[in-house]
N, C-alpha and C. Protein backbone atom coordinates (compact mmCIF):
# COMPACT_ATOMS: atom_id res chain seq x y z
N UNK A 1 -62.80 -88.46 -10.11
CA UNK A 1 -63.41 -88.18 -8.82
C UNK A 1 -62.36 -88.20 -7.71
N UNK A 2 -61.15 -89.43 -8.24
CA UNK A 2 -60.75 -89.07 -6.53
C UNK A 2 -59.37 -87.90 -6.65
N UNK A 3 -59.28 -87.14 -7.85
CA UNK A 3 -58.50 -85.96 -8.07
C UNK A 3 -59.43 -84.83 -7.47
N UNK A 4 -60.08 -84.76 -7.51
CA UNK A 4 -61.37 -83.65 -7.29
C UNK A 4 -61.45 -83.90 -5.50
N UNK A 5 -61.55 -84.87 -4.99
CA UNK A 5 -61.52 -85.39 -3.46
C UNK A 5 -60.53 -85.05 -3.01
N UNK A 6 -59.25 -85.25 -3.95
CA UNK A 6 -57.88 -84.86 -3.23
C UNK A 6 -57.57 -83.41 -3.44
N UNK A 7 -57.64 -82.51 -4.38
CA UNK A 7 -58.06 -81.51 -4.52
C UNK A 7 -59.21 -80.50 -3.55
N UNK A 8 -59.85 -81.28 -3.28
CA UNK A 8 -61.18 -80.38 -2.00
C UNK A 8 -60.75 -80.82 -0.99
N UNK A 9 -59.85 -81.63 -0.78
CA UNK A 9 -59.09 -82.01 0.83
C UNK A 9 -57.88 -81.01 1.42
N UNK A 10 -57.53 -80.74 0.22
CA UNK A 10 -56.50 -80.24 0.04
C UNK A 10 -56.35 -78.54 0.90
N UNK A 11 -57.68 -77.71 0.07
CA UNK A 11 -57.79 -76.78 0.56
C UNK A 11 -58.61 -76.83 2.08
N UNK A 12 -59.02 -78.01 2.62
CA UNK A 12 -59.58 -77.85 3.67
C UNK A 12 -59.05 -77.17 5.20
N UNK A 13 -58.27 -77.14 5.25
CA UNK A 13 -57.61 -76.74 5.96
C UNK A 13 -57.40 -74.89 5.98
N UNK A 14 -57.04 -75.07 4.68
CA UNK A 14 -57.24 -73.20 4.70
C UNK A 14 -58.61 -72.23 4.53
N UNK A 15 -59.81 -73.02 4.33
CA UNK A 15 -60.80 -72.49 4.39
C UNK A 15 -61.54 -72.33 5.79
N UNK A 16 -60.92 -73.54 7.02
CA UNK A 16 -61.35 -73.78 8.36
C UNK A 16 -60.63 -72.65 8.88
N UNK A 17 -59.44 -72.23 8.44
CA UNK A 17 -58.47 -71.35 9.16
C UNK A 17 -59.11 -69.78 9.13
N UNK A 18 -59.13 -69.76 7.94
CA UNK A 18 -60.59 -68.82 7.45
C UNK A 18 -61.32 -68.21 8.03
N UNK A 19 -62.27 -69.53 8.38
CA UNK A 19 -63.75 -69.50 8.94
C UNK A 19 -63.20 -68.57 10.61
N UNK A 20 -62.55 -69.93 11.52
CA UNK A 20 -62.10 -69.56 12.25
C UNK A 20 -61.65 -68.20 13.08
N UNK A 21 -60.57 -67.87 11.95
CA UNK A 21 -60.01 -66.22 11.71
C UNK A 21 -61.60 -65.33 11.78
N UNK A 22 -62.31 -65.69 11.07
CA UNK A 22 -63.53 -65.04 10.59
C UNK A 22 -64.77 -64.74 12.10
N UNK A 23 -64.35 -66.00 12.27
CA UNK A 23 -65.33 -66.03 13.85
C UNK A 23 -64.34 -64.97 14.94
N UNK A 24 -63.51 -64.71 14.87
CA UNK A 24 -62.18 -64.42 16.15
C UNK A 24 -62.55 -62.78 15.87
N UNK A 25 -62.33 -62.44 14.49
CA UNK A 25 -61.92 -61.02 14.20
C UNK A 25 -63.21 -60.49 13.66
N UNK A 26 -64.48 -60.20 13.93
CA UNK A 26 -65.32 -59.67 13.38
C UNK A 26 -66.01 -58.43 12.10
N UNK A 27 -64.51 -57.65 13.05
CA UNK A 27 -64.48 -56.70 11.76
C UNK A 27 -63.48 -56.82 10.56
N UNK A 28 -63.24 -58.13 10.41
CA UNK A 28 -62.29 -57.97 9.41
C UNK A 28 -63.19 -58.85 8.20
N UNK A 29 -62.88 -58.60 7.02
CA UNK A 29 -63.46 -59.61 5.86
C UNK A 29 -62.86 -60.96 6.15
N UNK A 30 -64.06 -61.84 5.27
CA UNK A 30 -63.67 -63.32 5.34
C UNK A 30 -62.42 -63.13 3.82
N UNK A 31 -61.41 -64.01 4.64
CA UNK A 31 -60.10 -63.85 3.55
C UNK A 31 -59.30 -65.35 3.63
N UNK A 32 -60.04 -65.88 2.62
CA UNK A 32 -59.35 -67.54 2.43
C UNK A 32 -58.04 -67.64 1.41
N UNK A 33 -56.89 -67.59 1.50
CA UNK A 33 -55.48 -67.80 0.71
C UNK A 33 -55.02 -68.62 0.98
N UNK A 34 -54.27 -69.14 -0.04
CA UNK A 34 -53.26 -70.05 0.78
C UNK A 34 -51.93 -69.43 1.21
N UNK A 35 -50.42 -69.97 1.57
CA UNK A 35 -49.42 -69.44 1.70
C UNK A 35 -48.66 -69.55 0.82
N UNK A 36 -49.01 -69.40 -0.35
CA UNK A 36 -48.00 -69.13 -1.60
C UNK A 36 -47.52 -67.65 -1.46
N UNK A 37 -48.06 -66.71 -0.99
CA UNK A 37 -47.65 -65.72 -0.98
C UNK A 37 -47.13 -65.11 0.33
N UNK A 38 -46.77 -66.34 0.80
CA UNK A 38 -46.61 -66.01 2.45
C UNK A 38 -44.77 -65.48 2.63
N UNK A 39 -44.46 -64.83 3.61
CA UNK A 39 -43.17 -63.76 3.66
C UNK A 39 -42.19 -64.86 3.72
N UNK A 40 -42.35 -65.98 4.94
CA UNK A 40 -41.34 -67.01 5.61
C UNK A 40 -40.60 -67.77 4.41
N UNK A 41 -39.47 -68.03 4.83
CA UNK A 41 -38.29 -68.69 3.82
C UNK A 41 -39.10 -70.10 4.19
N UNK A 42 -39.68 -70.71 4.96
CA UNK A 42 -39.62 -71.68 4.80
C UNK A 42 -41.44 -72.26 3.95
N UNK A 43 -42.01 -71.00 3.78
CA UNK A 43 -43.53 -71.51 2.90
C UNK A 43 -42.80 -70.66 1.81
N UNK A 44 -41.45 -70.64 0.89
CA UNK A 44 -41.34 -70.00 -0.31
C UNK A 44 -40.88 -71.40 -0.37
N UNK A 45 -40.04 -71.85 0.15
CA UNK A 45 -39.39 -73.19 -0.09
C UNK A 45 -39.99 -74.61 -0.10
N UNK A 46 -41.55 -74.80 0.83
CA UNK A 46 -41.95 -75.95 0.21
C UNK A 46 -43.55 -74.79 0.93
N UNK A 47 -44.55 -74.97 0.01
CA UNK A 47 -45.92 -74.41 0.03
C UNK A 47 -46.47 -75.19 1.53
N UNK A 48 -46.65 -76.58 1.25
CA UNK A 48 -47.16 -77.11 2.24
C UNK A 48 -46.21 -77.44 3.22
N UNK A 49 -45.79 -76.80 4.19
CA UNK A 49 -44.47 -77.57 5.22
C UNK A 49 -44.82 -77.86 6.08
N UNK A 50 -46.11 -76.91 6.78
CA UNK A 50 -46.82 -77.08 8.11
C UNK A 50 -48.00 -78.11 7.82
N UNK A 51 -48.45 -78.31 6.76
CA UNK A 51 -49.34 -79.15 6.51
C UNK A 51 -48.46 -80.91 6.55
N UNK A 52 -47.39 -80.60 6.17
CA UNK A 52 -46.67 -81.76 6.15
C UNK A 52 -46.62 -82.30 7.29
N UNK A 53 -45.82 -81.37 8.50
CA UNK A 53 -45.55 -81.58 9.37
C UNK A 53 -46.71 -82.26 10.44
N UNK A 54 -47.58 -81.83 10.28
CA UNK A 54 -49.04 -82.15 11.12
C UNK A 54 -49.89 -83.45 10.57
N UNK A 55 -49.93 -83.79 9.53
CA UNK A 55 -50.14 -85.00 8.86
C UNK A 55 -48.60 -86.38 9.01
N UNK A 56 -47.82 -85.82 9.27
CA UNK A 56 -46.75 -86.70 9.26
C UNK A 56 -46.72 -87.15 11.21
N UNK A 57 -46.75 -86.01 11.89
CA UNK A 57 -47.53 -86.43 13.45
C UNK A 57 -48.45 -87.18 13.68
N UNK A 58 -49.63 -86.82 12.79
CA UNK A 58 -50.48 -87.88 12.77
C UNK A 58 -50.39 -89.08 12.59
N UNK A 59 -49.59 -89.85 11.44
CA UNK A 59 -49.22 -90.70 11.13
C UNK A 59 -48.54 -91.30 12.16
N UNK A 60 -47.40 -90.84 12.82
CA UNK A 60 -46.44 -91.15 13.84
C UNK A 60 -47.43 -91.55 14.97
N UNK A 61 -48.39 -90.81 15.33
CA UNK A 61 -49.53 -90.80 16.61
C UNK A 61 -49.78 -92.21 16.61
N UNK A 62 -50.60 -92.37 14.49
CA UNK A 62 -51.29 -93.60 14.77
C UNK A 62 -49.85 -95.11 14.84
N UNK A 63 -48.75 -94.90 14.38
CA UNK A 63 -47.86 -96.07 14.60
C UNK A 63 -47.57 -96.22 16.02
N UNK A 64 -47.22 -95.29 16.54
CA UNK A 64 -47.11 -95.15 18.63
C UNK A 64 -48.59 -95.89 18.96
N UNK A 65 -49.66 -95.19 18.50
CA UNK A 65 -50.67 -95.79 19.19
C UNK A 65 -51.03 -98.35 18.94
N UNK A 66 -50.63 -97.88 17.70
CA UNK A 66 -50.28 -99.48 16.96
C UNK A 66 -49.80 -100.59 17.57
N UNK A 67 -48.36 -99.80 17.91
CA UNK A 67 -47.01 -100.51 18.36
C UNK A 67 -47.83 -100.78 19.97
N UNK A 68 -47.72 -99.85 20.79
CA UNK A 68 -48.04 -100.15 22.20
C UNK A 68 -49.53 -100.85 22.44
N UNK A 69 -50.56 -100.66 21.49
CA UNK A 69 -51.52 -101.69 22.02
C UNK A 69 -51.45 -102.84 21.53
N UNK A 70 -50.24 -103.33 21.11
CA UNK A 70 -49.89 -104.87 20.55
C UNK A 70 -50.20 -105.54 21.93
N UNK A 71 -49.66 -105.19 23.19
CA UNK A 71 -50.13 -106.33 24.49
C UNK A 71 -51.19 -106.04 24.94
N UNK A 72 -51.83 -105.07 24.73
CA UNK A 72 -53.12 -104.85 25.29
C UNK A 72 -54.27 -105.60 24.49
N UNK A 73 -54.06 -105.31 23.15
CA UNK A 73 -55.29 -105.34 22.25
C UNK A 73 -56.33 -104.80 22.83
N UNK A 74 -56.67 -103.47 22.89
CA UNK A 74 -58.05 -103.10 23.03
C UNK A 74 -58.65 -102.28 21.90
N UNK A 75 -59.76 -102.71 21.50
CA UNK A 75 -60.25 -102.28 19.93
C UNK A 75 -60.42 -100.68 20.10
N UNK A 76 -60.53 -100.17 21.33
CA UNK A 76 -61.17 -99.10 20.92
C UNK A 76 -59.88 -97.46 20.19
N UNK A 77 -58.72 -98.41 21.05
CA UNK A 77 -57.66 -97.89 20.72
C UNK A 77 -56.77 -97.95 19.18
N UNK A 78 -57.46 -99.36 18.23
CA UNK A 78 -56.95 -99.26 16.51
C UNK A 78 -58.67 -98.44 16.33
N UNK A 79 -59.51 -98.12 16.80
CA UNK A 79 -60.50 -97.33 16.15
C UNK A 79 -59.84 -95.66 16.08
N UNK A 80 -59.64 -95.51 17.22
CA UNK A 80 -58.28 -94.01 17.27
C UNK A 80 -57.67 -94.10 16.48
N UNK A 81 -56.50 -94.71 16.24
CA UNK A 81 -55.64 -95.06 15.12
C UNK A 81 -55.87 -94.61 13.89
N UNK A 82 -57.29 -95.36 13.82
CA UNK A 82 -58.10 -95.47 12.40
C UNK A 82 -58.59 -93.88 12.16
N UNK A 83 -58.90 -93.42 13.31
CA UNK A 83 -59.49 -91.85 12.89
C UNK A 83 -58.29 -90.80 12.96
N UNK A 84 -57.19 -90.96 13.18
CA UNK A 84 -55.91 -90.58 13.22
C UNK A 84 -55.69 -90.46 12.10
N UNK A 85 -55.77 -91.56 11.19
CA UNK A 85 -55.17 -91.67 9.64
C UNK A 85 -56.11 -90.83 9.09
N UNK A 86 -57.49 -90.97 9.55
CA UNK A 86 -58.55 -90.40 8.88
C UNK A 86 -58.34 -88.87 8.37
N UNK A 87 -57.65 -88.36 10.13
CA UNK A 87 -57.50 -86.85 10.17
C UNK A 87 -56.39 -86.54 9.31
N UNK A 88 -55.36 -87.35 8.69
CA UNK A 88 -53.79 -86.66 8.70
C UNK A 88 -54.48 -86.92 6.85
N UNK A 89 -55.31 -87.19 6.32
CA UNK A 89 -55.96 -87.14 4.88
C UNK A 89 -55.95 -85.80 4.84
N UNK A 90 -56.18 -85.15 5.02
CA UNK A 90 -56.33 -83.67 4.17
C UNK A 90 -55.15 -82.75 4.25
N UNK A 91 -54.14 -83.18 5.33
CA UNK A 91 -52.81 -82.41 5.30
C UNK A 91 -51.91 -83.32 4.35
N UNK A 92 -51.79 -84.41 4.06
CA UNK A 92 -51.42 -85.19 2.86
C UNK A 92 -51.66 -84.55 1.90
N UNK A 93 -52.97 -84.30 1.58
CA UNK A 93 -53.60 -84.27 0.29
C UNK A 93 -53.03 -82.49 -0.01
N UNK A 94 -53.12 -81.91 0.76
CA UNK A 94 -52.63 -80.80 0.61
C UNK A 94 -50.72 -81.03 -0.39
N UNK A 95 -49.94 -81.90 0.76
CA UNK A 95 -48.83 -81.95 0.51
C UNK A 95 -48.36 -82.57 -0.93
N UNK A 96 -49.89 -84.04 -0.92
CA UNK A 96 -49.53 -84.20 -2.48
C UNK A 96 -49.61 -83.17 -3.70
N UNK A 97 -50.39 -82.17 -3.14
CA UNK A 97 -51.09 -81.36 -4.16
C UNK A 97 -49.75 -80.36 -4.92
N UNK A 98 -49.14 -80.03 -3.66
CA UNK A 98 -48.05 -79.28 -3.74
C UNK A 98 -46.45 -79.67 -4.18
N UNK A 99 -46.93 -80.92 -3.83
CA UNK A 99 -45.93 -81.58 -4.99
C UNK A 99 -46.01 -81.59 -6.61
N UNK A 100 -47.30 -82.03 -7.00
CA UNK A 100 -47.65 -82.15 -8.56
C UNK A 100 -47.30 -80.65 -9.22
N UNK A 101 -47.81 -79.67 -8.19
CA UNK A 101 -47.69 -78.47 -8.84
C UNK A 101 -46.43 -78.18 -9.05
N UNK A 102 -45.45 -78.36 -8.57
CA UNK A 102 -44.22 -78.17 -8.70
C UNK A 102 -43.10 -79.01 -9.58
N UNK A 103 -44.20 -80.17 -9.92
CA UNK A 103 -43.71 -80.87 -10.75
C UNK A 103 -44.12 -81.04 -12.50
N UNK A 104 -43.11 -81.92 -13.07
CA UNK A 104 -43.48 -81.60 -14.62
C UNK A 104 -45.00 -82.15 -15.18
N UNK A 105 -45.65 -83.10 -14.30
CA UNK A 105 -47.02 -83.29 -14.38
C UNK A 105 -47.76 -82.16 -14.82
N UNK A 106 -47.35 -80.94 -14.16
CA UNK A 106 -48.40 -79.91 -13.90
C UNK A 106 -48.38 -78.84 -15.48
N UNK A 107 -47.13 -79.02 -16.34
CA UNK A 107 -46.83 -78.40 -17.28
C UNK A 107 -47.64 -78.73 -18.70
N UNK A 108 -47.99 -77.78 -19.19
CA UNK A 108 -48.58 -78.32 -20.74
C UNK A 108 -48.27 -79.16 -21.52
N UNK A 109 -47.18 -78.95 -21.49
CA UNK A 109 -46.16 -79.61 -22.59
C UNK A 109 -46.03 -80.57 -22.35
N UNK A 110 -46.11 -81.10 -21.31
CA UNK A 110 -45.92 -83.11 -20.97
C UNK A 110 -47.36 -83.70 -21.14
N UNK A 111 -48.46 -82.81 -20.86
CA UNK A 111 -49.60 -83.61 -21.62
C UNK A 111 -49.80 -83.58 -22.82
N UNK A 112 -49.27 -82.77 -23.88
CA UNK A 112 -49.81 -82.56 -25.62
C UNK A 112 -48.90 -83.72 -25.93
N UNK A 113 -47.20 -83.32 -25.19
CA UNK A 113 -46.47 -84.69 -25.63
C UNK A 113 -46.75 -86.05 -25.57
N UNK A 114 -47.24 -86.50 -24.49
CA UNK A 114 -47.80 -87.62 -23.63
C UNK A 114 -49.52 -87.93 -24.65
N UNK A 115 -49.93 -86.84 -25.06
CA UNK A 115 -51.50 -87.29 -26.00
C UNK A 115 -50.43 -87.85 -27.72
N UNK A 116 -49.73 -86.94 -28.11
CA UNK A 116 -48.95 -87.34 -29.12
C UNK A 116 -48.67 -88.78 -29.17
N UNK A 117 -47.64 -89.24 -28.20
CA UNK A 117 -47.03 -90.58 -27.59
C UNK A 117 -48.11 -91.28 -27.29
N UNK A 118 -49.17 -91.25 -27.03
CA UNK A 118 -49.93 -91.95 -26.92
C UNK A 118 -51.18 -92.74 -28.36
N UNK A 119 -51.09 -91.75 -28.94
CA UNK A 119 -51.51 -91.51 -30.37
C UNK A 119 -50.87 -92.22 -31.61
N UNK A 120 -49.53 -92.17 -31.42
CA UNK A 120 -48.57 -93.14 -32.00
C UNK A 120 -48.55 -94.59 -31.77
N UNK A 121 -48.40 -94.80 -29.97
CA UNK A 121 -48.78 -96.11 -29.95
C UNK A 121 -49.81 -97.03 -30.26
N UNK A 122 -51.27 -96.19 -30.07
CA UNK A 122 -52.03 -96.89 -30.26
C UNK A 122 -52.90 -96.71 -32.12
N UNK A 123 -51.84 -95.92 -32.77
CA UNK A 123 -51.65 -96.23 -34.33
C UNK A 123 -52.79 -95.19 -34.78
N UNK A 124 -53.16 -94.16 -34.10
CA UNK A 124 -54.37 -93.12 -34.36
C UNK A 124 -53.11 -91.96 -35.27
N UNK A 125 -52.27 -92.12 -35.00
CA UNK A 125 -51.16 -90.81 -35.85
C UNK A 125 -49.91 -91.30 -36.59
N UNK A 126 -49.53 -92.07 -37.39
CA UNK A 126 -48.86 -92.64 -37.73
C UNK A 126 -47.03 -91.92 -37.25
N UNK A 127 -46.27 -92.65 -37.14
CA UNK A 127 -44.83 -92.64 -36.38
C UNK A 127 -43.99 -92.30 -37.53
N UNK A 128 -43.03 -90.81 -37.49
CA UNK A 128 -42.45 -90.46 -38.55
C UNK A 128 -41.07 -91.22 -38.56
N UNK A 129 -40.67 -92.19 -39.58
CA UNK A 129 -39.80 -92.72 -39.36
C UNK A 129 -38.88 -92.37 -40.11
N UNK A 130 -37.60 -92.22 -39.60
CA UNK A 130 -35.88 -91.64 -40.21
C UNK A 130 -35.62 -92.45 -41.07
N UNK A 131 -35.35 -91.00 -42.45
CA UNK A 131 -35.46 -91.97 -43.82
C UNK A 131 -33.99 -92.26 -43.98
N UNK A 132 -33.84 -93.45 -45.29
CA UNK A 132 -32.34 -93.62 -45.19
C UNK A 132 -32.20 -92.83 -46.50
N UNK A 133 -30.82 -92.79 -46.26
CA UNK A 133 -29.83 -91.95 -46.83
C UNK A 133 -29.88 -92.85 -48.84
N UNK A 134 -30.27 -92.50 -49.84
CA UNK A 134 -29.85 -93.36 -50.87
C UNK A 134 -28.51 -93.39 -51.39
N UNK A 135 -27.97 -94.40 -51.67
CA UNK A 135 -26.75 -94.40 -52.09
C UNK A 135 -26.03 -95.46 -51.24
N UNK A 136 -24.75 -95.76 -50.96
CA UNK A 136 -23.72 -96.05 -50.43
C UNK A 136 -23.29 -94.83 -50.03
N UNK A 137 -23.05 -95.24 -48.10
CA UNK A 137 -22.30 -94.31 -47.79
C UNK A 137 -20.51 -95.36 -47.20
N UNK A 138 -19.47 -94.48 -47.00
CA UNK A 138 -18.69 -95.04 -46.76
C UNK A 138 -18.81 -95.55 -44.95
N UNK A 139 -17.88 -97.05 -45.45
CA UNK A 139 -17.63 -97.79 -44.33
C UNK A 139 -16.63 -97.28 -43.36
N UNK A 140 -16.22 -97.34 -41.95
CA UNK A 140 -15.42 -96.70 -41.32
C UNK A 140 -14.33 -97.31 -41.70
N UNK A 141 -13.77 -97.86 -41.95
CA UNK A 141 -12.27 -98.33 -42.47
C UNK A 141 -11.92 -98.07 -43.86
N UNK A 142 -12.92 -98.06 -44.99
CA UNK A 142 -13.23 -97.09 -45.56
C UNK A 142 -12.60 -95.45 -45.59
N UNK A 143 -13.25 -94.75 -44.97
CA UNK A 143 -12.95 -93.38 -44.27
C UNK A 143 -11.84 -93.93 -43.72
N UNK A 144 -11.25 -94.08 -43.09
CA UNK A 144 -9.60 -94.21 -42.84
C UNK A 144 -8.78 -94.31 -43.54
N UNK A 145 -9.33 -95.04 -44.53
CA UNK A 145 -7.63 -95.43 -45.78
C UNK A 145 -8.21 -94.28 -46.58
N UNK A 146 -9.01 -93.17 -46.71
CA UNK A 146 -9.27 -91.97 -47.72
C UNK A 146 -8.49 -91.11 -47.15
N UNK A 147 -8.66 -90.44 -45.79
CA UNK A 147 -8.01 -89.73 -44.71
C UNK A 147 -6.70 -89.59 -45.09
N UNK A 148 -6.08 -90.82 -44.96
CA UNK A 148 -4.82 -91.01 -45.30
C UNK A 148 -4.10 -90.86 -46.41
């Protein structure tokens, strides 16, 4: 559930942009994308950058707001704070999102490996173990005085 939360947070932002766009331009179709396919060097280079950037403000907002009502203490000002953090959740969630994808999490092959490895440890697939060699093999000092 809370992959699915972070996941629907994620796109929130580009479906409001959307809507938005949608309300502004009448004659145009409703057209929700993200910027994976966007022209700028800097959404080829990290997907979420502007999402970063605006969630990471937020954050900053709510520590400025933190720090300076230390002499005041007035509650209504850590309730801001509190809805500050609230807001900078879905540009996070975006940014985490865009991390995993880019990472080896996101690949097949680390989960079949990772179900394998997991399978072994807990003794459901038994562990192929490196057979020995029969015989005597030679000792390294051994192999030196033959060499010679």
């Amino acid at each position: 559930m809370l992959g699915a939360m972070i996941a629907a947070m994620s796109v929130q932002w580009t479906v409001s942009r959307a809507v938005a766009n949608g309300l502004i331009t009448e004659h145009l179709p409703f057209i929700s994308r993200t910027s994976k396919g966007g022209l700028s060097r800097m959404s080829i280079e990290f997907q979420a950058f502007w999402e970063a950037v605006i969630g990471v403000l937020l954050l900053a907002g709510t520590a400025v707001l933190i720090v300076t009502n230390n002499f005041k203490q007035v509650r209504e000002i850590y309730v801001f704070a509190g809805v500050l953090v609230l807001d900078s959740l879905p540009f996070l969630s975006a940014v985490a999102i865009a991390i995993l994808e880019n990472s080896r999490i996101n690949e097949f092959s680390f989960w079949r490996s990772s179900a394998i490895r997991t399978a072994e440890l807990i003794g459901l697939r038994p562990v192929a173990m490196p057979k020995v060699a029969s015989g005597s093999q030679p000792v390294a000092s051994e192999v030196h005085r033959e060499a010679s």
